[in-house]
C-alpha atoms as a PDB file:
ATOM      1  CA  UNK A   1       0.000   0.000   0.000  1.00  0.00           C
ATOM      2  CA  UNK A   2       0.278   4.004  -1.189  1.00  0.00           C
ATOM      3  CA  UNK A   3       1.222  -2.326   7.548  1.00  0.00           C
ATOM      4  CA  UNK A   4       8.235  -4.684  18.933  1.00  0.00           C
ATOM      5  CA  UNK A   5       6.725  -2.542  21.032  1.00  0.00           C
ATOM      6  CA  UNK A   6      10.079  -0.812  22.709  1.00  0.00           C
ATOM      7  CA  UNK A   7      11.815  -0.902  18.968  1.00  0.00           C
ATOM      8  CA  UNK A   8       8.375   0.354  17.840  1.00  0.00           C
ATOM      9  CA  UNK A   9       8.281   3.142  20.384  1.00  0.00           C
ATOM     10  CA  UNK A  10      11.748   4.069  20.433  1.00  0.00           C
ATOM     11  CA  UNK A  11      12.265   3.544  16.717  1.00  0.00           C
ATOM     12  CA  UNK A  12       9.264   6.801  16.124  1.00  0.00           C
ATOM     13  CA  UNK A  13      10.594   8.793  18.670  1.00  0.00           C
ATOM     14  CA  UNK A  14      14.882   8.768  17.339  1.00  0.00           C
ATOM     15  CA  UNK A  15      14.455   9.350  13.901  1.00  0.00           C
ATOM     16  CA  UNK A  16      15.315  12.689  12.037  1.00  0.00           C
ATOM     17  CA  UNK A  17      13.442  15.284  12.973  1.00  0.00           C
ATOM     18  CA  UNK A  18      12.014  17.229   9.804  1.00  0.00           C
ATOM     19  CA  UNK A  19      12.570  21.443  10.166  1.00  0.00           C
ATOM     20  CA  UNK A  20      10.684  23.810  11.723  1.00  0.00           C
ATOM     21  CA  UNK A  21       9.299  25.298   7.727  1.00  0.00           C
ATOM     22  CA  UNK A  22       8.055  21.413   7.127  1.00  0.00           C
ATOM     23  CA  UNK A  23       6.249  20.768  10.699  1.00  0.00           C
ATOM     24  CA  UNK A  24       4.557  24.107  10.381  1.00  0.00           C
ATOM     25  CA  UNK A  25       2.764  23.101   6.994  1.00  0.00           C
ATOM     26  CA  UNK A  26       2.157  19.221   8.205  1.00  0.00           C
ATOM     27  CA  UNK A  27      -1.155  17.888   9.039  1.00  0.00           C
ATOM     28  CA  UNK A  28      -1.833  18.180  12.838  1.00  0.00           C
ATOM     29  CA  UNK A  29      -4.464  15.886  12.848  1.00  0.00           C
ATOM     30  CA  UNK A  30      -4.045  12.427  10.665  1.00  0.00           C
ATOM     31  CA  UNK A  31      -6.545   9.312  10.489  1.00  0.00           C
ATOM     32  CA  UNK A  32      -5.374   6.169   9.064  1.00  0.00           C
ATOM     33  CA  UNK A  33      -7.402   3.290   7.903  1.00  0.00           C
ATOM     34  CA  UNK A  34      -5.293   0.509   6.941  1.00  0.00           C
ATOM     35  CA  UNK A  35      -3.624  -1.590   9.018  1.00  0.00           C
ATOM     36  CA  UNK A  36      -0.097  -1.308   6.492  1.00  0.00           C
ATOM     37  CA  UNK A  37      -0.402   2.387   6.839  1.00  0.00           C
ATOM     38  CA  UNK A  38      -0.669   2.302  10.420  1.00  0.00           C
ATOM     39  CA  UNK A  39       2.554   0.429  10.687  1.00  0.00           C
ATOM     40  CA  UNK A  40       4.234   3.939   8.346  1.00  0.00           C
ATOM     41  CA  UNK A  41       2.476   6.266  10.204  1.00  0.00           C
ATOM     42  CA  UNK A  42       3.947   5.779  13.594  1.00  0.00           C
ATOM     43  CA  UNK A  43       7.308   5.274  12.139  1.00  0.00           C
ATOM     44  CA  UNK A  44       7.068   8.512  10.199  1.00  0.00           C
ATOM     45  CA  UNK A  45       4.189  10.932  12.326  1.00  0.00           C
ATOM     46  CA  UNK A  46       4.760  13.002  15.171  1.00  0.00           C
ATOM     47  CA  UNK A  47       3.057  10.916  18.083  1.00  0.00           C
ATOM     48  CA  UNK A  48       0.607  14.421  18.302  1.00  0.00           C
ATOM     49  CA  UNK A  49      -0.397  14.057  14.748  1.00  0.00           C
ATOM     50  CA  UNK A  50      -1.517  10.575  15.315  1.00  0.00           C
ATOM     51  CA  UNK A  51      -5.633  11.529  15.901  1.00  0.00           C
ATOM     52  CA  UNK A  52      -6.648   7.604  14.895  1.00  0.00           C
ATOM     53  CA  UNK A  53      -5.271   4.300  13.603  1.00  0.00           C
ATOM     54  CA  UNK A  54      -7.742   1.453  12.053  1.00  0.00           C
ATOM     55  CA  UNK A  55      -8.732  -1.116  15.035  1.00  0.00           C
ATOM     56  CA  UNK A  56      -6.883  -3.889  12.366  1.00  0.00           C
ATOM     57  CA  UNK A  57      -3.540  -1.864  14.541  1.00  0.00           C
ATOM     58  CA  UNK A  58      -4.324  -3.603  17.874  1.00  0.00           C
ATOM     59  CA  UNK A  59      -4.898  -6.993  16.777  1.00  0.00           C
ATOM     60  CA  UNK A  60      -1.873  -8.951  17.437  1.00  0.00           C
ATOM     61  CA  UNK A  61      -2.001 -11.942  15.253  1.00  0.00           C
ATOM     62  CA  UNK A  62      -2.357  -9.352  11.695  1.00  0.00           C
ATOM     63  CA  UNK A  63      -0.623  -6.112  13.202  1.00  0.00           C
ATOM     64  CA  UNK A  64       3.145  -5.674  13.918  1.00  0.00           C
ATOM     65  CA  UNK A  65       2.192  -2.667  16.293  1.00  0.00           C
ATOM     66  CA  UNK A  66      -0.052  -3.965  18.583  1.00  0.00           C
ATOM     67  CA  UNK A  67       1.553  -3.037  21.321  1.00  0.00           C
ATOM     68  CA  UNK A  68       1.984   0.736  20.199  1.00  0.00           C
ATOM     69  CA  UNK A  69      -1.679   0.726  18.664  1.00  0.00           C
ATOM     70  CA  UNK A  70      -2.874   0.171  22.584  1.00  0.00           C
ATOM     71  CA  UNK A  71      -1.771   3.681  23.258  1.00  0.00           C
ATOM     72  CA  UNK A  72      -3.271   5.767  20.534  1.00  0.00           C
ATOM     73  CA  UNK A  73      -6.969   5.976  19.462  1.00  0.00           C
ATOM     74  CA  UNK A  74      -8.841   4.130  16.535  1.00  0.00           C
ATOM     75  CA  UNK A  75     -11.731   4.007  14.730  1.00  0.00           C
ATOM     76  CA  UNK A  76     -14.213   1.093  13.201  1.00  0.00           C
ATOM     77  CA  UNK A  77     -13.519   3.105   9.759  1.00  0.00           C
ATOM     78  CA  UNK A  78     -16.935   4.417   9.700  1.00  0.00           C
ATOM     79  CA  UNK A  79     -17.785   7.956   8.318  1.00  0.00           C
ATOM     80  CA  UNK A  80     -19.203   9.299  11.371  1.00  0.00           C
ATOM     81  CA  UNK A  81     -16.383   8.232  13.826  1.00  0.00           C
ATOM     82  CA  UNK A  82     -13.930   9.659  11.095  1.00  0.00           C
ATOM     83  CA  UNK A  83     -15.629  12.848  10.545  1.00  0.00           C
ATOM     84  CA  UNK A  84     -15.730  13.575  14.236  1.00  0.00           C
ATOM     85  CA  UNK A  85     -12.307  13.522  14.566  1.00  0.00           C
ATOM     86  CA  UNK A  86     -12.006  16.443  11.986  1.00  0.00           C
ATOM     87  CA  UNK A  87      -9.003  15.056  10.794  1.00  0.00           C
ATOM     88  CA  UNK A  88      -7.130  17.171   7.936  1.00  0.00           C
ATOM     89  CA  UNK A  89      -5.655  14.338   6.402  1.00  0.00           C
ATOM     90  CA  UNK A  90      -6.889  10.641   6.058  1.00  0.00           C
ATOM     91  CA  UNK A  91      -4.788   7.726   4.632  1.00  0.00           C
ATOM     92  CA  UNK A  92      -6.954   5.080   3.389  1.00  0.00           C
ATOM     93  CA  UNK A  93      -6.637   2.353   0.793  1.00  0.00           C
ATOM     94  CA  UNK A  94      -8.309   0.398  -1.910  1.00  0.00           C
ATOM     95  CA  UNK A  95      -9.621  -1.971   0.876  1.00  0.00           C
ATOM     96  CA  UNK A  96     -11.237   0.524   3.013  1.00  0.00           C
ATOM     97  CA  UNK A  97     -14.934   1.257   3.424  1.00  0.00           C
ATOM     98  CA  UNK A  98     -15.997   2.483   0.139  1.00  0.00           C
ATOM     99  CA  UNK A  99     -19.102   4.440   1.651  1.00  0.00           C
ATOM    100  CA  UNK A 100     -16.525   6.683   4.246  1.00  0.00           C
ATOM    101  CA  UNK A 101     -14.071   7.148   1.374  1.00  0.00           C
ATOM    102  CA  UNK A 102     -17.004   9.194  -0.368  1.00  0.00           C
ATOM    103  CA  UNK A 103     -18.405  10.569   2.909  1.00  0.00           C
ATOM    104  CA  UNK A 104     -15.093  11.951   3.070  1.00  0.00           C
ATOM    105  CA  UNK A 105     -14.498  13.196  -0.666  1.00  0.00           C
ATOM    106  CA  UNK A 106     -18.263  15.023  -0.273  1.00  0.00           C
ATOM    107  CA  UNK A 107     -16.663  17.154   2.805  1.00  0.00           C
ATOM    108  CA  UNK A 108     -13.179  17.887   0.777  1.00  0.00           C
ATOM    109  CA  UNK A 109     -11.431  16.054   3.895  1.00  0.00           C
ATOM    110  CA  UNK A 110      -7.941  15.604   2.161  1.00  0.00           C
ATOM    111  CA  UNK A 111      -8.110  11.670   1.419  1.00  0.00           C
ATOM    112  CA  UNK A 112      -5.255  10.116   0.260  1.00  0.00           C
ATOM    113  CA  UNK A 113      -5.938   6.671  -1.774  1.00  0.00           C
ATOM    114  CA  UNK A 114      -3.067   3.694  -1.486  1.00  0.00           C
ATOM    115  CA  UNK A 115      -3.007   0.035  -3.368  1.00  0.00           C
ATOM    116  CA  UNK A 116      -1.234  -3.011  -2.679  1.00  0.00           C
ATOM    117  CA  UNK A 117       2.461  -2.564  -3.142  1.00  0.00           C
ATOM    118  CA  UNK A 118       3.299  -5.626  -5.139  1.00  0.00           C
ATOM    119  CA  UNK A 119       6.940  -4.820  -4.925  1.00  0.00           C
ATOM    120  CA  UNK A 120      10.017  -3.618  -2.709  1.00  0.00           C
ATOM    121  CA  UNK A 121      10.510  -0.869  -5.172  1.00  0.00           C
ATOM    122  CA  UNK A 122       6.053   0.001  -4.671  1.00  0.00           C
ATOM    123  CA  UNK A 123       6.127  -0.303  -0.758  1.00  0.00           C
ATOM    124  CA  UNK A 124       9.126   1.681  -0.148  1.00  0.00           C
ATOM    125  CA  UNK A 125       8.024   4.828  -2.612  1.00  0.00           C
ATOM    126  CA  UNK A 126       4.956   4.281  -0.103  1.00  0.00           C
ATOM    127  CA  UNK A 127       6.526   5.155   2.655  1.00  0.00           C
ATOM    128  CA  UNK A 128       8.389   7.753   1.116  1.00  0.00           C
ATOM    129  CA  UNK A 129       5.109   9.694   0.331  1.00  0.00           C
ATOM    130  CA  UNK A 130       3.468   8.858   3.543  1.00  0.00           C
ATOM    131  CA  UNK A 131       6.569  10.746   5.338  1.00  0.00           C
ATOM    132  CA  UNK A 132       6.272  13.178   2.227  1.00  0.00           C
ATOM    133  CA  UNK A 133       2.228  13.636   3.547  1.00  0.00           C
ATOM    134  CA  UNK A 134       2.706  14.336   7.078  1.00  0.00           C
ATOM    135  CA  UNK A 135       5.537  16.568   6.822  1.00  0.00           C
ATOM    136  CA  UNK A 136       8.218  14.513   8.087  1.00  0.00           C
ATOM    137  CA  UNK A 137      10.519  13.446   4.044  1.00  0.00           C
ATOM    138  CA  UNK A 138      13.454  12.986   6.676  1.00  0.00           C
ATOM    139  CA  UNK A 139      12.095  10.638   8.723  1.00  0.00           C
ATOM    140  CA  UNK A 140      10.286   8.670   5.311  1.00  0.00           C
ATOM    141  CA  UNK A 141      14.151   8.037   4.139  1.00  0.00           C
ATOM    142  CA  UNK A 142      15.942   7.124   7.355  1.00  0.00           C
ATOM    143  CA  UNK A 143      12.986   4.421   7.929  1.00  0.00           C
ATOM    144  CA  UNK A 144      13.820   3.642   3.917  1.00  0.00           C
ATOM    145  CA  UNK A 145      17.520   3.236   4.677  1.00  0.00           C
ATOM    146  CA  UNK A 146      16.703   0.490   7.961  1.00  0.00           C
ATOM    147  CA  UNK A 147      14.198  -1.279   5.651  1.00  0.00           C
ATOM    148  CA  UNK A 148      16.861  -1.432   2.598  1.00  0.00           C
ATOM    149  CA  UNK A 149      19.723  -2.320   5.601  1.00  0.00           C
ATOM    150  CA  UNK A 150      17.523  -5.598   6.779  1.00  0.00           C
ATOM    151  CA  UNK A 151      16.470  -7.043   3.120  1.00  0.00           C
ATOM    152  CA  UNK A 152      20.189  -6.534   2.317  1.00  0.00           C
ATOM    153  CA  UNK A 153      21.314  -8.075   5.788  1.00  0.00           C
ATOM    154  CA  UNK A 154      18.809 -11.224   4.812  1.00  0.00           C
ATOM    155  CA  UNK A 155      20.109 -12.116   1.465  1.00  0.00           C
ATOM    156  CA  UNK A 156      22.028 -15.311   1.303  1.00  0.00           C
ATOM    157  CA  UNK A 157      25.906 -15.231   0.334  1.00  0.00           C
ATOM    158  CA  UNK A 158      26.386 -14.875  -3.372  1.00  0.00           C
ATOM    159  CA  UNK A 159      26.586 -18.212  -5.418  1.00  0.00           C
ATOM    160  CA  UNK A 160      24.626 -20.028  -2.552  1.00  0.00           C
ATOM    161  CA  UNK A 161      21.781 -22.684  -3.909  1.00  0.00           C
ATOM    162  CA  UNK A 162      18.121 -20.921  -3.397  1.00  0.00           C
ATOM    163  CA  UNK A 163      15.559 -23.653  -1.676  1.00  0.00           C
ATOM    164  CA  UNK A 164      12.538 -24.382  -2.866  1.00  0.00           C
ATOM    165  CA  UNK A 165      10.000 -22.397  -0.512  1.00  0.00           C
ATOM    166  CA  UNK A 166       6.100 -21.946  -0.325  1.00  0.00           C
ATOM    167  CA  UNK A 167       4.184 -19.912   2.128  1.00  0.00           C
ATOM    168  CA  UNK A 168       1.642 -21.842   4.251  1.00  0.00           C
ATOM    169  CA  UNK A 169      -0.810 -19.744   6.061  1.00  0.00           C
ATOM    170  CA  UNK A 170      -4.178 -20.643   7.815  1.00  0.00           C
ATOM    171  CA  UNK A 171      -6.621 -22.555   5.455  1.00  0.00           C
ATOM    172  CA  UNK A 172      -3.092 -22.941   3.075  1.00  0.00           C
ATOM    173  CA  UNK A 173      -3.103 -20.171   1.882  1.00  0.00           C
ATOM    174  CA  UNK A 174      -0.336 -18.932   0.077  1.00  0.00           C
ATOM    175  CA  UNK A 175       1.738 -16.324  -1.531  1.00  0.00           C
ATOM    176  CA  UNK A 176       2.247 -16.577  -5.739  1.00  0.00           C
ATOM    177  CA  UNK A 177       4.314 -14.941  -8.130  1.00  0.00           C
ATOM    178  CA  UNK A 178       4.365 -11.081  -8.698  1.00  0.00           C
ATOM    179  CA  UNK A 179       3.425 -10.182  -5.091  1.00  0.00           C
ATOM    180  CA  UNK A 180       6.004  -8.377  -2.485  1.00  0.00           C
ATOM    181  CA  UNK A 181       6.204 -11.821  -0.502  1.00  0.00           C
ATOM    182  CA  UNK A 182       7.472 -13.162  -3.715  1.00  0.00           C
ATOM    183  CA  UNK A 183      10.263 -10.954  -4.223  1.00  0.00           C
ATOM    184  CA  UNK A 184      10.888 -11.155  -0.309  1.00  0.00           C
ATOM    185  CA  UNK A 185      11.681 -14.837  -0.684  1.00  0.00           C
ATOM    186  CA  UNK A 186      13.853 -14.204  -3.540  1.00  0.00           C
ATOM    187  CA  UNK A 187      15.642 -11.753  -1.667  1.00  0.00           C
ATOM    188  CA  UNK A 188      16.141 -14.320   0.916  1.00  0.00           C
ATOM    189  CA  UNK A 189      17.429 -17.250  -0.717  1.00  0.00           C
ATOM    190  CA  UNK A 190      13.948 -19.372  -1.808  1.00  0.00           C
ATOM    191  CA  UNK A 191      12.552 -20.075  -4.809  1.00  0.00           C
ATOM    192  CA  UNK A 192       8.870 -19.618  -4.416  1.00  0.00           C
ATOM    193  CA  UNK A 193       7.197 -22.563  -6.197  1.00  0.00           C
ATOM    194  CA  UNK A 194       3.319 -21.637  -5.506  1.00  0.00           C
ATOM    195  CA  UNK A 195       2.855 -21.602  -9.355  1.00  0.00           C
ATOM    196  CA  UNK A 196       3.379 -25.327  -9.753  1.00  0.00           C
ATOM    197  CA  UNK A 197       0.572 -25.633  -7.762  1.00  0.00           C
ATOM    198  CA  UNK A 198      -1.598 -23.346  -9.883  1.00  0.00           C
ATOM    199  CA  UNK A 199      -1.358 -20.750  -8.296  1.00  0.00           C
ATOM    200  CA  UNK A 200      -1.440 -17.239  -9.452  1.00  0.00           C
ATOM    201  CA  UNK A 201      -0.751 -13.891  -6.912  1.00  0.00           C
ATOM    202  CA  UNK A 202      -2.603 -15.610  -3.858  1.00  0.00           C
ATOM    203  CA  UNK A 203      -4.470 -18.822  -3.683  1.00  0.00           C
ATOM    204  CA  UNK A 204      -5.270 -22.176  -1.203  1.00  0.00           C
ATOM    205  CA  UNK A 205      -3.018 -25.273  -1.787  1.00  0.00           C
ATOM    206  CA  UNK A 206      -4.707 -28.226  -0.495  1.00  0.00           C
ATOM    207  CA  UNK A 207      -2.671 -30.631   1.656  1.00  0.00           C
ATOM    208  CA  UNK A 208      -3.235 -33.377  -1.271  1.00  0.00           C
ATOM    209  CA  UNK A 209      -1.366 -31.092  -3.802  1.00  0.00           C
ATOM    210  CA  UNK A 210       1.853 -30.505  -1.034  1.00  0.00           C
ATOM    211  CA  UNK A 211       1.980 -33.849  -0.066  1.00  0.00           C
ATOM    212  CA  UNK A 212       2.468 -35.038  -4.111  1.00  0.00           C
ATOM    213  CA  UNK A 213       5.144 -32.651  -4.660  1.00  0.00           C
ATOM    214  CA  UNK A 214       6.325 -30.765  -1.494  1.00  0.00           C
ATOM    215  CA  UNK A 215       9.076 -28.075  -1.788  1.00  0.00           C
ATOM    216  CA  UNK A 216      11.970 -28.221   0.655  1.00  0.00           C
ATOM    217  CA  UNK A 217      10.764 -25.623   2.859  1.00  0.00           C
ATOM    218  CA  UNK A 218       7.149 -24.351   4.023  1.00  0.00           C
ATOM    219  CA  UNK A 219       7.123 -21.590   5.569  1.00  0.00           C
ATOM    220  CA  UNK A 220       4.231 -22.246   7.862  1.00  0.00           C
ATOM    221  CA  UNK A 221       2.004 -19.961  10.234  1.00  0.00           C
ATOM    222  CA  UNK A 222       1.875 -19.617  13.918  1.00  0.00           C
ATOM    223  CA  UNK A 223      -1.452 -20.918  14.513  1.00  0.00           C
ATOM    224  CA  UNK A 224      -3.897 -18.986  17.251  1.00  0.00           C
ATOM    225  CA  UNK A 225      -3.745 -20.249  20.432  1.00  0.00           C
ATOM    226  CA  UNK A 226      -6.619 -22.985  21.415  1.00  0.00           C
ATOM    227  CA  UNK A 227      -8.112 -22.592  18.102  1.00  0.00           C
ATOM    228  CA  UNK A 228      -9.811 -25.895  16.293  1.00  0.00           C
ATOM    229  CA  UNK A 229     -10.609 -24.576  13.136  1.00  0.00           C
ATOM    230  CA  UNK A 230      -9.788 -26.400  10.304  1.00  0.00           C
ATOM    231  CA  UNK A 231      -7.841 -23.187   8.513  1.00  0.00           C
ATOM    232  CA  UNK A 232      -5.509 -23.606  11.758  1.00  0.00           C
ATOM    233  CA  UNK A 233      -5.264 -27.147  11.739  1.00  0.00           C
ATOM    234  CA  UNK A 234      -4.345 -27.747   8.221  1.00  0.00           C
ATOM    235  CA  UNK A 235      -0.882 -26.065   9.204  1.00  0.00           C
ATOM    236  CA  UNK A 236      -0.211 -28.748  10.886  1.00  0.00           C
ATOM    237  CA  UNK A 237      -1.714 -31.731   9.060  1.00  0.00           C
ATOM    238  CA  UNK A 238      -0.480 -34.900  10.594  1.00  0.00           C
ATOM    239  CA  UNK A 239       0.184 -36.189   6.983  1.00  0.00           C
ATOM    240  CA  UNK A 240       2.906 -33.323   6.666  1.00  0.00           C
ATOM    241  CA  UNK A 241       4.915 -35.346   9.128  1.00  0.00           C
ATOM    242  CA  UNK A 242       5.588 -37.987   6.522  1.00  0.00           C
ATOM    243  CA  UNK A 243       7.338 -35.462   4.784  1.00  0.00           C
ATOM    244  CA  UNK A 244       9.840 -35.650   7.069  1.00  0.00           C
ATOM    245  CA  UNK A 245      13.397 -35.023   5.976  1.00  0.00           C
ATOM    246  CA  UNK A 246      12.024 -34.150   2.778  1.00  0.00           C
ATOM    247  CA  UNK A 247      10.917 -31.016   3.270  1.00  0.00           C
ATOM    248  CA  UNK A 248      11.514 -28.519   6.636  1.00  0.00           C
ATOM    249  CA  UNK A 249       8.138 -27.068   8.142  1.00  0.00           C
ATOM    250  CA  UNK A 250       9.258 -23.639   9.857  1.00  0.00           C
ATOM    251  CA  UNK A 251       7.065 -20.704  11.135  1.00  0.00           C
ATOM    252  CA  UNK A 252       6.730 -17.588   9.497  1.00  0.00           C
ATOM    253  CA  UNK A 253       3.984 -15.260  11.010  1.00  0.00           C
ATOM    254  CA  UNK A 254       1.083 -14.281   9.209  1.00  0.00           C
ATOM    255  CA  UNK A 255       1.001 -10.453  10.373  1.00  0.00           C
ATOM    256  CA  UNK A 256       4.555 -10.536   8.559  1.00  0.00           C
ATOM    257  CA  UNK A 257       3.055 -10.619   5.198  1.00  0.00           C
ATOM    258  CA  UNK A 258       0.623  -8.812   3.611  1.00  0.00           C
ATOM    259  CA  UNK A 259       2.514  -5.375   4.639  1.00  0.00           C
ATOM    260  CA  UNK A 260       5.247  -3.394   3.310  1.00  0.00           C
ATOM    261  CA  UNK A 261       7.018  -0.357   4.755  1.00  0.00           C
ATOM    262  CA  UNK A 262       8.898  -1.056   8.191  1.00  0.00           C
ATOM    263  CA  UNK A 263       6.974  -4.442   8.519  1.00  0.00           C
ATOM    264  CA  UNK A 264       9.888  -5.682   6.251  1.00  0.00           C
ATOM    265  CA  UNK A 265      12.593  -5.413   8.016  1.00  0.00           C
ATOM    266  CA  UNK A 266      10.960  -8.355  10.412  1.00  0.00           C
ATOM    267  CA  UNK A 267       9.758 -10.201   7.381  1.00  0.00           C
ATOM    268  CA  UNK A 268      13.821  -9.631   6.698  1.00  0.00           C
ATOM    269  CA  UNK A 269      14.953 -11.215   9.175  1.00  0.00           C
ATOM    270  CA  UNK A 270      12.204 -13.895   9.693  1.00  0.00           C
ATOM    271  CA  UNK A 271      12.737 -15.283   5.882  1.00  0.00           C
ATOM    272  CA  UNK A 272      16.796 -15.245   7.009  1.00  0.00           C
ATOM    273  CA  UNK A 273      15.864 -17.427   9.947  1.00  0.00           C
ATOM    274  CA  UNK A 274      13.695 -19.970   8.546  1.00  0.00           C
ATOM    275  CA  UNK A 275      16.361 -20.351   5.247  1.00  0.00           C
ATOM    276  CA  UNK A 276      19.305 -21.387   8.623  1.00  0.00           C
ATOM    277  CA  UNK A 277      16.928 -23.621   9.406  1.00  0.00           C
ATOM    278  CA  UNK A 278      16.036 -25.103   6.982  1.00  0.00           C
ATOM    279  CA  UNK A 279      19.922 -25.359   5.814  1.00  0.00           C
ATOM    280  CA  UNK A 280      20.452 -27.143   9.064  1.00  0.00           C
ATOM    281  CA  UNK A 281      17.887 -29.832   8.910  1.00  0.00           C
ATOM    282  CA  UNK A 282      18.717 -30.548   5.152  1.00  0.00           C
ATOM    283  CA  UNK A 283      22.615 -30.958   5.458  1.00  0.00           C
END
């Protein structure tokens, strides 16, 4: 899109500091309503600026914030709640209520529109203009520069064999070709096979499919705690255990992928984790 709690915290609060001529022609009072935006927001936004974040922010299994969200206010993205704020500036996305987008366009409240950043390249010119939006360009590159440090820090050394990786979320859901995941792997070391399981950008393997022709490593998800749904349980299928030494089953969060911006630099890191792994259990 156009999303740990002391890193989080500390992380808003040390970066550059844009000048006085910028922070007097910034938005005072900003409303996000995307989860992936709320994650570049507090990175980028003076803490004061920060009127609202979408409730997505606090929920810990999809939000890398949580912990941050807590402290500010949020809103259930309708028009009312947003409109009472009387924010001058409101990031929302392609996936936000359609009906408060126009509620908001009828009232010339500055809305900004974002889409799904299907690359690096796409999520970090996002958080460029997000920084850009709230007056604070300084802060949007030095949060660039620690998102471009981790993906570089991740990346395997050159020459080194990629592994054949797919992404295995709740109800198998997975990651294809041409999304930001996809390049994140490749950054990483994998080669994301999802399309020889018909896959195209995002799609549901079925356990049948994986067992036939299972890559080396799934990347699997952390299921909730106590849950007994089938979407959890088919993560971890008791017929994925005959896979063993085949392929390595390692966990990959689900909040760490269907955001850009500063989530990467734990998707970073995550990816590099689960490829030592899986190096470890293969050799």
């Amino acid at each position: 899109m156009r999303a740990s709690r002391r890193q989080a915290l500390a992380g808003a609060g040390a970066m550059l500091v844009a000048g006085p001529a910028a922070a007097d022609a910034a938005p005072r009072r900003v409303v996000s309503l995307n989860a992936c935006l709320d994650a570049v927001l507090v990175h980028v936004a003076d803490r004061r600026q920060i009127v609202a974040l979408s409730h997505y922010a606090r929920e810990p299994v999809g939000s890398t914030i949580s912990e941050v969200a807590k402290t500010l206010p949020f809103t259930w993205e309708t028009a009312e709640e947003v409109i009472a704020l009387r924010p001058d500036l409101v990031l929302t996305s392609r996936h936000s209520a359609l009906a408060t987008r126009n509620a908001l366009g009828r009232l010339n409240i500055q809305t900004e529109l974002f889409s799904v950043p299907d690359s690096v390249a796409a999520s970090l010119d996002q958080v460029r203009e997000v920084a850009r939006l709230v007056g604070r360009p300084a802060r949007g590159q030095a949060l660039i520069a620690r998102i471009e440090a981790a993906i570089a820090a991740a990346a395997p050394p050159p020459g080194s064999a990629r592994l054949t990786a797919l992404i295995y979320q709740p109800n198998g859901f997975a990651a294809g070709r041409g999304t930001l995941m996809d390049e994140m792997m490749t950054r990483a070391g994998f080669e994301n096979v999802a399309g020889r399981y018909g896959l195209g950008k995002w799609g549901n393997v079925p356990v049948e499919r994986l067992l036939a022709d299972p890559p080396q490593v799934l990347l699997s998800g952390v299921p909730v705690r106590g849950s007994r749904t089938w979407a959890d349980r088919v993560m971890r299928h008791p017929a994925l255990r005959s896979l063993s030494g085949r392929m390595v089953q390692t966990q990959l969060e689900e909040k760490l992928l269907y955001c850009g911006g500063p989530v990467l630099i734990q998707t970073a890191a995550a990816l590099a984790q689960a490829r030592r792994t899986a190096l470890e259990a293969l050799t």
